[in-house]
PDB file of N, CA and C in Angstrom:
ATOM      1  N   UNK A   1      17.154  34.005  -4.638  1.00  0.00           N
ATOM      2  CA  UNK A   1      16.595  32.937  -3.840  1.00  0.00           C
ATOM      3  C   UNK A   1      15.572  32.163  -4.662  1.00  0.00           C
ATOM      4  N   UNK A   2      15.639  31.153  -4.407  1.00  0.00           N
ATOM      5  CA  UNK A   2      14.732  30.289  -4.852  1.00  0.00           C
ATOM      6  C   UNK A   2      13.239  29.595  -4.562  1.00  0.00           C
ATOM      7  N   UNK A   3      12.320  29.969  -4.977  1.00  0.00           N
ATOM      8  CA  UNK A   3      11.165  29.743  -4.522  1.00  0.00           C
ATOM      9  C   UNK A   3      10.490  28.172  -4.899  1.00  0.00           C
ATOM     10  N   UNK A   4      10.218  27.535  -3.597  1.00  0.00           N
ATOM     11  CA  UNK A   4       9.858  26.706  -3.991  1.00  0.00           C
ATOM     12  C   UNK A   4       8.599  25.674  -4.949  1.00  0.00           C
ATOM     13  N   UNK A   5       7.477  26.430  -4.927  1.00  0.00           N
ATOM     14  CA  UNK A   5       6.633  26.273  -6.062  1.00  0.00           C
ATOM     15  C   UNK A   5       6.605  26.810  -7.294  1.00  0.00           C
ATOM     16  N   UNK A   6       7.964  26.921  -8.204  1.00  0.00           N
ATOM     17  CA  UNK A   6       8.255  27.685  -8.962  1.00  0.00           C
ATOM     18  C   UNK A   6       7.751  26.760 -10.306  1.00  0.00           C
ATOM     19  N   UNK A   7       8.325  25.431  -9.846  1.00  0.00           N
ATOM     20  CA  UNK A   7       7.792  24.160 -10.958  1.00  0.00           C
ATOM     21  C   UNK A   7       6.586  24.034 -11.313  1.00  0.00           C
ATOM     22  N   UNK A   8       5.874  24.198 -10.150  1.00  0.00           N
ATOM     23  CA  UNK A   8       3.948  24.141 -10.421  1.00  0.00           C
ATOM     24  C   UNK A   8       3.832  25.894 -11.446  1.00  0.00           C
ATOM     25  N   UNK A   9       4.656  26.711 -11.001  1.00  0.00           N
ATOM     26  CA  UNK A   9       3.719  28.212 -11.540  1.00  0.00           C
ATOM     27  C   UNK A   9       4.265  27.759 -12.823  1.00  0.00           C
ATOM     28  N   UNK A  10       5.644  27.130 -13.294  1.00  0.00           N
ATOM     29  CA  UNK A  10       5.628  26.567 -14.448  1.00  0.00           C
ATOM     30  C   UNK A  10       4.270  26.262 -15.802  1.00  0.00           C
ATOM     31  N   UNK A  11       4.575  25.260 -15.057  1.00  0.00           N
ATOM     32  CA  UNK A  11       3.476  24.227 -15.062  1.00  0.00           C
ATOM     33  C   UNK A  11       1.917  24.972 -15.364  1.00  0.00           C
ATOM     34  N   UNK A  12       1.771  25.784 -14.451  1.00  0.00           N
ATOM     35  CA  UNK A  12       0.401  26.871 -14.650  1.00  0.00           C
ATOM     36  C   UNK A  12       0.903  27.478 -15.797  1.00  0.00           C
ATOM     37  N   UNK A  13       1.727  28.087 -16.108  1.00  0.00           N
ATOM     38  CA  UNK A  13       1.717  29.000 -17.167  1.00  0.00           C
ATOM     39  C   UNK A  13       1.830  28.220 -18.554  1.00  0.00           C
ATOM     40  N   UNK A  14       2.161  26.929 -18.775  1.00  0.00           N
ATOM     41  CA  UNK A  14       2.048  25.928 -20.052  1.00  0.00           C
ATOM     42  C   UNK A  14       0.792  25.806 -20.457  1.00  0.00           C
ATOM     43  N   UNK A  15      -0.274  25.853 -19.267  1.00  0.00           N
ATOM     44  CA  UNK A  15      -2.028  24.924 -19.894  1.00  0.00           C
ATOM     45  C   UNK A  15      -2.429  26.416 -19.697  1.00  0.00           C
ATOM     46  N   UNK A  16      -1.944  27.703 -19.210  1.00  0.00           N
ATOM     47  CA  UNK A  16      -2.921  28.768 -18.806  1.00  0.00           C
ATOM     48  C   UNK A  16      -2.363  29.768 -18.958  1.00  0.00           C
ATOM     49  N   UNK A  17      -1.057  30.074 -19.663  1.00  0.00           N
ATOM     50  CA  UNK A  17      -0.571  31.404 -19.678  1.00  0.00           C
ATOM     51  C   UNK A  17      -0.958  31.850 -21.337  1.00  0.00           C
ATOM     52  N   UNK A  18      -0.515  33.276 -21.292  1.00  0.00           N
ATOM     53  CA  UNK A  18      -0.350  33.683 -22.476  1.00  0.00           C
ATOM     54  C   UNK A  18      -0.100  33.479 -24.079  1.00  0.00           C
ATOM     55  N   UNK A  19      -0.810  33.753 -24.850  1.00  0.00           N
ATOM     56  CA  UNK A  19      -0.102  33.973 -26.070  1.00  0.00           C
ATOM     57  C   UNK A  19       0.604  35.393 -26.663  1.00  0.00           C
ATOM     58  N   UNK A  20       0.186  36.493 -26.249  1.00  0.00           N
ATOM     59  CA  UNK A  20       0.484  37.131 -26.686  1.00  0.00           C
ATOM     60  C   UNK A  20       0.473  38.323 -25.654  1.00  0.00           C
ATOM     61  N   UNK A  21       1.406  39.510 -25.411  1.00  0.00           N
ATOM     62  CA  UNK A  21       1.995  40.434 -24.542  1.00  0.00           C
ATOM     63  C   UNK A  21       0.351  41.101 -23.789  1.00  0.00           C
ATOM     64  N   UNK A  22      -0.811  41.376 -24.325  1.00  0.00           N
ATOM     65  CA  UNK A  22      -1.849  41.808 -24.109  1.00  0.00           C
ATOM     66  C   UNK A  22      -3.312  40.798 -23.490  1.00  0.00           C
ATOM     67  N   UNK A  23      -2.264  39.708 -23.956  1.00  0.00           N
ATOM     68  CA  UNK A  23      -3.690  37.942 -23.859  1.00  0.00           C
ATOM     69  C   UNK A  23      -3.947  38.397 -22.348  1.00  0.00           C
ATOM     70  N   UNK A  24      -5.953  38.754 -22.279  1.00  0.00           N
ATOM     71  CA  UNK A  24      -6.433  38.836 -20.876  1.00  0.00           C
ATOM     72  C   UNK A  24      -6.280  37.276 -19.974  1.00  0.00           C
ATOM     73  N   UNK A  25      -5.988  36.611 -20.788  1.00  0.00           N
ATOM     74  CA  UNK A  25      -5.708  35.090 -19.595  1.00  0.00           C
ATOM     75  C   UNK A  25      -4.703  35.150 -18.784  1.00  0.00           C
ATOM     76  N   UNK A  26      -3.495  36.507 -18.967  1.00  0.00           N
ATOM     77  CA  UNK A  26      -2.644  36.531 -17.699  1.00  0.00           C
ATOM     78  C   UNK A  26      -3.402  36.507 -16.824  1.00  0.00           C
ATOM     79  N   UNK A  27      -4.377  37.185 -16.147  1.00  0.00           N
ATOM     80  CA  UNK A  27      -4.781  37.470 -15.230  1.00  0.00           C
ATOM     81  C   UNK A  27      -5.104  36.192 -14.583  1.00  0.00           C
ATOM     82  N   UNK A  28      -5.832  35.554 -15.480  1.00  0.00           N
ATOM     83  CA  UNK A  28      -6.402  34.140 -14.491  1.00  0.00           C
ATOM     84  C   UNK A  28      -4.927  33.385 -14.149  1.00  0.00           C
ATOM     85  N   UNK A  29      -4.245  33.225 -15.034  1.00  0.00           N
ATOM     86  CA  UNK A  29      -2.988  32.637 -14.603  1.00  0.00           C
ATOM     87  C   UNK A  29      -1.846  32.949 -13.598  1.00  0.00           C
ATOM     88  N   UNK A  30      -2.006  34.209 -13.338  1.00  0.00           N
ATOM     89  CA  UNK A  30      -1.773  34.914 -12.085  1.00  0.00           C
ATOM     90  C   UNK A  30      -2.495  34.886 -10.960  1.00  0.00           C
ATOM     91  N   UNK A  31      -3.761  34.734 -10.891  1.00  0.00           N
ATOM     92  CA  UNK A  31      -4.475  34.329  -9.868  1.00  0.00           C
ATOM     93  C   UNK A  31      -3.959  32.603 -10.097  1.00  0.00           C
ATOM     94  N   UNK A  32      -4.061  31.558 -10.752  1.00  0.00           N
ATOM     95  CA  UNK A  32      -3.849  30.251  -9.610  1.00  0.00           C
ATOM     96  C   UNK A  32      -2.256  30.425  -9.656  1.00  0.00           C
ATOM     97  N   UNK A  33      -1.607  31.008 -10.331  1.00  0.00           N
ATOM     98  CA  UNK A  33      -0.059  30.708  -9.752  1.00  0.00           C
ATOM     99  C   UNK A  33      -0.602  31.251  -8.267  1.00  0.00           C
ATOM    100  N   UNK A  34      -1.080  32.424  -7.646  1.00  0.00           N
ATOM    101  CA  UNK A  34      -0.855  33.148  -6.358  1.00  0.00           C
ATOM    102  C   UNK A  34      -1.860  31.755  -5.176  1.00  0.00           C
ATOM    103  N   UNK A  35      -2.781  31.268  -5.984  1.00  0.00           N
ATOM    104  CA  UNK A  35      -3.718  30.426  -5.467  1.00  0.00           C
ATOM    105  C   UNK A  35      -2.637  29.039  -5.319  1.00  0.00           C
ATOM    106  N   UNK A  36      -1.671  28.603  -6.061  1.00  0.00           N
ATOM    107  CA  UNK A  36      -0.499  27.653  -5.703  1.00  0.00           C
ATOM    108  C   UNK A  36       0.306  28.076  -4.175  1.00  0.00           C
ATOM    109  N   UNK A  37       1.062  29.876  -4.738  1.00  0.00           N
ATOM    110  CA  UNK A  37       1.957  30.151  -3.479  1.00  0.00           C
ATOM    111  C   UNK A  37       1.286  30.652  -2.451  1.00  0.00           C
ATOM    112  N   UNK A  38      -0.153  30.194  -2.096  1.00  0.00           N
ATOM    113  CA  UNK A  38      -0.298  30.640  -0.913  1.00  0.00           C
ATOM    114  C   UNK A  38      -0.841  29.072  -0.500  1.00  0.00           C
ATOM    115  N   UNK A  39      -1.455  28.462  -1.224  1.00  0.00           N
ATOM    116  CA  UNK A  39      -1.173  26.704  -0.556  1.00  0.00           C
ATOM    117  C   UNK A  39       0.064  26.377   0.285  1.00  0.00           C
ATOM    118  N   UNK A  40       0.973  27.186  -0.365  1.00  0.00           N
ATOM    119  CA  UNK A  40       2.121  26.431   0.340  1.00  0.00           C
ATOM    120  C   UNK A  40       2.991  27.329   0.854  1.00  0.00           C
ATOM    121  N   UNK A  41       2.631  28.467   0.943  1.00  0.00           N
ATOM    122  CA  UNK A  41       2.850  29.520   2.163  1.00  0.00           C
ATOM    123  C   UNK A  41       2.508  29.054   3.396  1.00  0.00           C
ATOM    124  N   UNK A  42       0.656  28.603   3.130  1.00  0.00           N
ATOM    125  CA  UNK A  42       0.094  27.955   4.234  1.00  0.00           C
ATOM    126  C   UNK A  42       0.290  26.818   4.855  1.00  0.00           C
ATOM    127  N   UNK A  43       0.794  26.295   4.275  1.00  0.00           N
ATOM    128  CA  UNK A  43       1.786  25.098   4.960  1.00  0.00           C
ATOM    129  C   UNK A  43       2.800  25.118   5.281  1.00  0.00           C
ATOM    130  N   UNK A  44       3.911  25.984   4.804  1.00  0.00           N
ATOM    131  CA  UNK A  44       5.049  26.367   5.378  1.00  0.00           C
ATOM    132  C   UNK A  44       5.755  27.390   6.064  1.00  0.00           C
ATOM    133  N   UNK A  45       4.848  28.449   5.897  1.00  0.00           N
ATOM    134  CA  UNK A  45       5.236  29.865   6.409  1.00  0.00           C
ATOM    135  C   UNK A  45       5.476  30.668   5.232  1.00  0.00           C
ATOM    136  N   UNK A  46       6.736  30.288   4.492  1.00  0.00           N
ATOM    137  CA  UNK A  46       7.318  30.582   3.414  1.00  0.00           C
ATOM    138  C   UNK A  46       7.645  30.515   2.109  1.00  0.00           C
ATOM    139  N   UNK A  47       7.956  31.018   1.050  1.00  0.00           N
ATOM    140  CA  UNK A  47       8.174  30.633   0.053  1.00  0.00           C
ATOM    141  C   UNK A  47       9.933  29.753  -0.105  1.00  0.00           C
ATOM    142  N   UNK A  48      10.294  30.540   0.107  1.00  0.00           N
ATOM    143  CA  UNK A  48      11.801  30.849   0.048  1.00  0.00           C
ATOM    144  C   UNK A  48      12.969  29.385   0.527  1.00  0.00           C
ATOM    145  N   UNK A  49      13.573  28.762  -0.546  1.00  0.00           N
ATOM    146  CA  UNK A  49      14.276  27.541  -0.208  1.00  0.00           C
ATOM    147  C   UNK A  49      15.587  27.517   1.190  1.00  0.00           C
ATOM    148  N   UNK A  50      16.013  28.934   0.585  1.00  0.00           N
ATOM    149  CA  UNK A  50      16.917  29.362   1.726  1.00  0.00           C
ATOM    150  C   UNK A  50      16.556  29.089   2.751  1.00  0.00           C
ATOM    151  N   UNK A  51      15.504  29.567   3.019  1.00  0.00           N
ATOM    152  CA  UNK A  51      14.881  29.526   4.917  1.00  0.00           C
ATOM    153  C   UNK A  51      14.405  28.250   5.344  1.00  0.00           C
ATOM    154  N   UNK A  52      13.706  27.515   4.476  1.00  0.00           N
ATOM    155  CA  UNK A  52      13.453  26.125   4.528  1.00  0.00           C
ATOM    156  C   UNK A  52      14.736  25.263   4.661  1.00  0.00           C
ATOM    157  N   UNK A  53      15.879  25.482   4.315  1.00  0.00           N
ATOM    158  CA  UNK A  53      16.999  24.976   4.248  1.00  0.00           C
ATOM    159  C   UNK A  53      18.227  25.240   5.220  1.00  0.00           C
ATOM    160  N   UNK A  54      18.068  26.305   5.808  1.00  0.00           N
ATOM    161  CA  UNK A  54      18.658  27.535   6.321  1.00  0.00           C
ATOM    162  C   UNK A  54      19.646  26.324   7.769  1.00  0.00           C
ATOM    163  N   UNK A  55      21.103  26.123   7.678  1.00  0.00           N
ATOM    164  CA  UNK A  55      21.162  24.911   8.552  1.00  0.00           C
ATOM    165  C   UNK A  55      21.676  23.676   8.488  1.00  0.00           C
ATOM    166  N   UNK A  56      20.883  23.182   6.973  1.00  0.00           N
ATOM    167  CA  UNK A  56      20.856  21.981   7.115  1.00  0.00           C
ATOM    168  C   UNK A  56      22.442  21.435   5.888  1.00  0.00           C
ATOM    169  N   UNK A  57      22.632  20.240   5.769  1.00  0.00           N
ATOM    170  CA  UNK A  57      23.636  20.030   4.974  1.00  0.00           C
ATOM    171  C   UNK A  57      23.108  19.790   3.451  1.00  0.00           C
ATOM    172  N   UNK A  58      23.534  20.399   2.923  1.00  0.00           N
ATOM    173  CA  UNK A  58      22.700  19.745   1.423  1.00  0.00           C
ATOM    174  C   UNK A  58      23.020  18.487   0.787  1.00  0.00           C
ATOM    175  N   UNK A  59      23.855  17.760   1.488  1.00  0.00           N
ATOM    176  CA  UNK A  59      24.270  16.475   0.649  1.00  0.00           C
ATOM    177  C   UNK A  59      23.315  15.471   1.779  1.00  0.00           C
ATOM    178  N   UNK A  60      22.668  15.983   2.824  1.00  0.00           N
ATOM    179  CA  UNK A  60      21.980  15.615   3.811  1.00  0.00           C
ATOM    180  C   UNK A  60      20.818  14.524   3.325  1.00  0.00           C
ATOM    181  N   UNK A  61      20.290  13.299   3.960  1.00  0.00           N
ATOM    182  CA  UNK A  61      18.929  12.831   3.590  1.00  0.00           C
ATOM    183  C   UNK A  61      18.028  13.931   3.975  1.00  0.00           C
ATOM    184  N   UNK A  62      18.382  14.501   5.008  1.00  0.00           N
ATOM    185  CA  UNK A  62      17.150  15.525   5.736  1.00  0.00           C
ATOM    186  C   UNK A  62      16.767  16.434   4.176  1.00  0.00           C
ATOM    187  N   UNK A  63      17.628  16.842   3.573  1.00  0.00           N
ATOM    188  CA  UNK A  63      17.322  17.559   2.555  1.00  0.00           C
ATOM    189  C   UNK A  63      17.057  17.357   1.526  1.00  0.00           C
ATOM    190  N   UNK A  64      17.593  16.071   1.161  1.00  0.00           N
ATOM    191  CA  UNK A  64      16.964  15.665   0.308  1.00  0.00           C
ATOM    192  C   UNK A  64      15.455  14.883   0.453  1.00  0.00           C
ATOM    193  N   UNK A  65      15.045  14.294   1.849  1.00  0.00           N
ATOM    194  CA  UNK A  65      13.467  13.885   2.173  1.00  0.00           C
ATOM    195  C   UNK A  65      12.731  15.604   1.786  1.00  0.00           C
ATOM    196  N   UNK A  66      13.065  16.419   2.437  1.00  0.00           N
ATOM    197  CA  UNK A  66      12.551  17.972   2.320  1.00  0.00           C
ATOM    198  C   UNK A  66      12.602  18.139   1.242  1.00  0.00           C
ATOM    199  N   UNK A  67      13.158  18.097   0.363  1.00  0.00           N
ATOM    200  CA  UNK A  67      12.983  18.560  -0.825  1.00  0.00           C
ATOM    201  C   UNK A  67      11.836  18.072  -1.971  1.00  0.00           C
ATOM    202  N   UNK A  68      11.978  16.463  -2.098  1.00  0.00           N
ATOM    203  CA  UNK A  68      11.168  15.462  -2.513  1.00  0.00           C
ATOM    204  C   UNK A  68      10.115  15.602  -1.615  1.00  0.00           C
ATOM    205  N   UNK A  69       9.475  15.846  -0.534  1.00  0.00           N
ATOM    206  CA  UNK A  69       8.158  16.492   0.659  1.00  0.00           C
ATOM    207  C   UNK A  69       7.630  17.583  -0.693  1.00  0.00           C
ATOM    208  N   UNK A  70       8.502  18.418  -0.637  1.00  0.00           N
ATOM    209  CA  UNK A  70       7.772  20.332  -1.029  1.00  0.00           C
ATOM    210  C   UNK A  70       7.378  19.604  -2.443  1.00  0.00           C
ATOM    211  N   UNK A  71       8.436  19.428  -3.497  1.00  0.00           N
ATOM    212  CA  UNK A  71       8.142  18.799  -5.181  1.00  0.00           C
ATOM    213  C   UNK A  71       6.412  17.950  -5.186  1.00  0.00           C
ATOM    214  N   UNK A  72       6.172  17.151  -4.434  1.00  0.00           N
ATOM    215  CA  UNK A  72       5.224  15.802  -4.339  1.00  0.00           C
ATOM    216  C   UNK A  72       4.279  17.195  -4.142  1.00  0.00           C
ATOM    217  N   UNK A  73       4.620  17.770  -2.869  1.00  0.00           N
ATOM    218  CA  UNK A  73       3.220  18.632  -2.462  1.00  0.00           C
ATOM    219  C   UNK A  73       2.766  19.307  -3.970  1.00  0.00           C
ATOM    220  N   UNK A  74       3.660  19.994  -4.099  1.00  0.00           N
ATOM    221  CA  UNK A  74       3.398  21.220  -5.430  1.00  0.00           C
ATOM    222  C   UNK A  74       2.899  20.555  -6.204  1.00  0.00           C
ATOM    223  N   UNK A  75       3.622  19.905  -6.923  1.00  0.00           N
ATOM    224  CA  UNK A  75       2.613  18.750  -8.338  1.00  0.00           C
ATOM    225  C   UNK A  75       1.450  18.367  -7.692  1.00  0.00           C
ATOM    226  N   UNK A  76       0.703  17.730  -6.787  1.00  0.00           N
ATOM    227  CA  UNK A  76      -0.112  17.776  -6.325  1.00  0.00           C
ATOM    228  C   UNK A  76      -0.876  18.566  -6.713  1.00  0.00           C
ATOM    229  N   UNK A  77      -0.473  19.963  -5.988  1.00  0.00           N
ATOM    230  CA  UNK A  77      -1.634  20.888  -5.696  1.00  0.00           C
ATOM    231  C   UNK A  77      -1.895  21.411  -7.308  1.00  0.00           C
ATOM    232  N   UNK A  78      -0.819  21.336  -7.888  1.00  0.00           N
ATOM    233  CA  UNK A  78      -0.997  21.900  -9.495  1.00  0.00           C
ATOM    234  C   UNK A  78      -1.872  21.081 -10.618  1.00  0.00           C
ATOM    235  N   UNK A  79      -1.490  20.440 -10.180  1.00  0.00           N
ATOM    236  CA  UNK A  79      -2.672  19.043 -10.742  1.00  0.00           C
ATOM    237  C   UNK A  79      -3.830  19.285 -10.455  1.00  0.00           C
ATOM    238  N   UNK A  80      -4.220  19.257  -9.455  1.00  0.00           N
ATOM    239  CA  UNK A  80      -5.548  19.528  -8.476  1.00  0.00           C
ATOM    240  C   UNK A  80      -6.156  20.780  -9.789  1.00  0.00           C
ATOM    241  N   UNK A  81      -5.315  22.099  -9.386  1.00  0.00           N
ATOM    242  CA  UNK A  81      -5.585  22.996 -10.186  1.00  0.00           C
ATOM    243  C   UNK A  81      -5.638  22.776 -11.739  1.00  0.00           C
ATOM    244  N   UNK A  82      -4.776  22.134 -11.918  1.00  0.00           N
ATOM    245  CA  UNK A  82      -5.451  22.006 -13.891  1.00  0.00           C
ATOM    246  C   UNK A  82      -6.467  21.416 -13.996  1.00  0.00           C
ATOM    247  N   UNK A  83      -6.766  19.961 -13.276  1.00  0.00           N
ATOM    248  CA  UNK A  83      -8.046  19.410 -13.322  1.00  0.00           C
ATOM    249  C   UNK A  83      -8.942  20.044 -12.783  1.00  0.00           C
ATOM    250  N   UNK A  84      -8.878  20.973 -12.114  1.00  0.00           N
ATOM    251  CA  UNK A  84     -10.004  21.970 -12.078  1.00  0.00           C
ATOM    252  C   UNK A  84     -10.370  23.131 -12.845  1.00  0.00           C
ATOM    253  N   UNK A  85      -9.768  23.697 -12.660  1.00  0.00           N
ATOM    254  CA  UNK A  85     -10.001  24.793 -14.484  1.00  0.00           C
ATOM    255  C   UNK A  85     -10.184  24.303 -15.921  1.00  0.00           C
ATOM    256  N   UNK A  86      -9.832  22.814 -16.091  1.00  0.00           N
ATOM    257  CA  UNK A  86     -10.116  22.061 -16.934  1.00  0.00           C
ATOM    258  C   UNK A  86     -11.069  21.773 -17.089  1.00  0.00           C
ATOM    259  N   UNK A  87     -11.538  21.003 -16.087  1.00  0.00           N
ATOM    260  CA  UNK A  87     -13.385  20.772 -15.472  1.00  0.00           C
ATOM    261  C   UNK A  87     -12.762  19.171 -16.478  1.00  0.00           C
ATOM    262  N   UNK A  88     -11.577  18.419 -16.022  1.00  0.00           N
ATOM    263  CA  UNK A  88     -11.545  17.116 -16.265  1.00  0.00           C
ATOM    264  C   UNK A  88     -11.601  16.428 -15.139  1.00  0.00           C
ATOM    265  N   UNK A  89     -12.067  15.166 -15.298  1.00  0.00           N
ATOM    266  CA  UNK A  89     -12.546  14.213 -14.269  1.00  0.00           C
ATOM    267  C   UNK A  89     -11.123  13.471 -13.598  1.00  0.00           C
ATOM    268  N   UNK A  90     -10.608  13.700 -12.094  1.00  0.00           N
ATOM    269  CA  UNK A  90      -9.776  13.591 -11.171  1.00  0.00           C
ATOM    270  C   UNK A  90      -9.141  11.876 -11.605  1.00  0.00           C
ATOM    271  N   UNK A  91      -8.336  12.103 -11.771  1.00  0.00           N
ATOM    272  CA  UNK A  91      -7.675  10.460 -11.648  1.00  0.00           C
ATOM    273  C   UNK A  91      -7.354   9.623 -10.609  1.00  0.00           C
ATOM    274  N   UNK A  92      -7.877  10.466  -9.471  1.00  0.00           N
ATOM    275  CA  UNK A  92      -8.002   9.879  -8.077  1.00  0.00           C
ATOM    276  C   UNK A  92      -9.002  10.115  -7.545  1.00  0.00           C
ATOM    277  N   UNK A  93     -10.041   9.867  -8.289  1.00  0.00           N
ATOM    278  CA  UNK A  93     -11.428   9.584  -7.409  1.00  0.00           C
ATOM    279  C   UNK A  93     -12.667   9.063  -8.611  1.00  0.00           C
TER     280      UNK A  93
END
């Protein structure tokens, strides 16, 4: 199954993951990936595309508006998060 903030934990793990099998920065990078999937736990219930989808037609607009909805949210919130652990100044404000 496919989880839908998988692009943002991406994304976290490029500016914040590891170099090497022992690098203590997993940890922080494991905390905001979990600090991503519970943003959007909390907004959706779930992780899981299946269940979000569970129904619908996939060649559907419904699914494709839903889909392009969850993507916008995540980059969002991942953004949010690099410019904050960054401590760089917001490009929207």
């Amino acid at each position: 199954m496919r989880k839908s903030p998988s692009g943002g934990v991406l994304s976290l793990g490029y500016f914040f993951g590891r170099t090497k099998g022992s690098d203590p920065k997993v940890q922080n990078t494991l905390k905001l990936a979990h600090e991503l999937q519970e943003s959007f736990r909390k907004n959706h219930g779930c992780l899981c595309c299946s269940v979000h989808t569970k129904g619908m037609d996939m060649a559907s607009g419904e699914h494709k508006a839903q889909c392009i909805s969850f993507t916008g949210e995540i980059a969002e919130k991942t953004a949010e998060i690099i410019v904050r652990e960054l401590d760089l100044a917001s490009v929207s404000g």
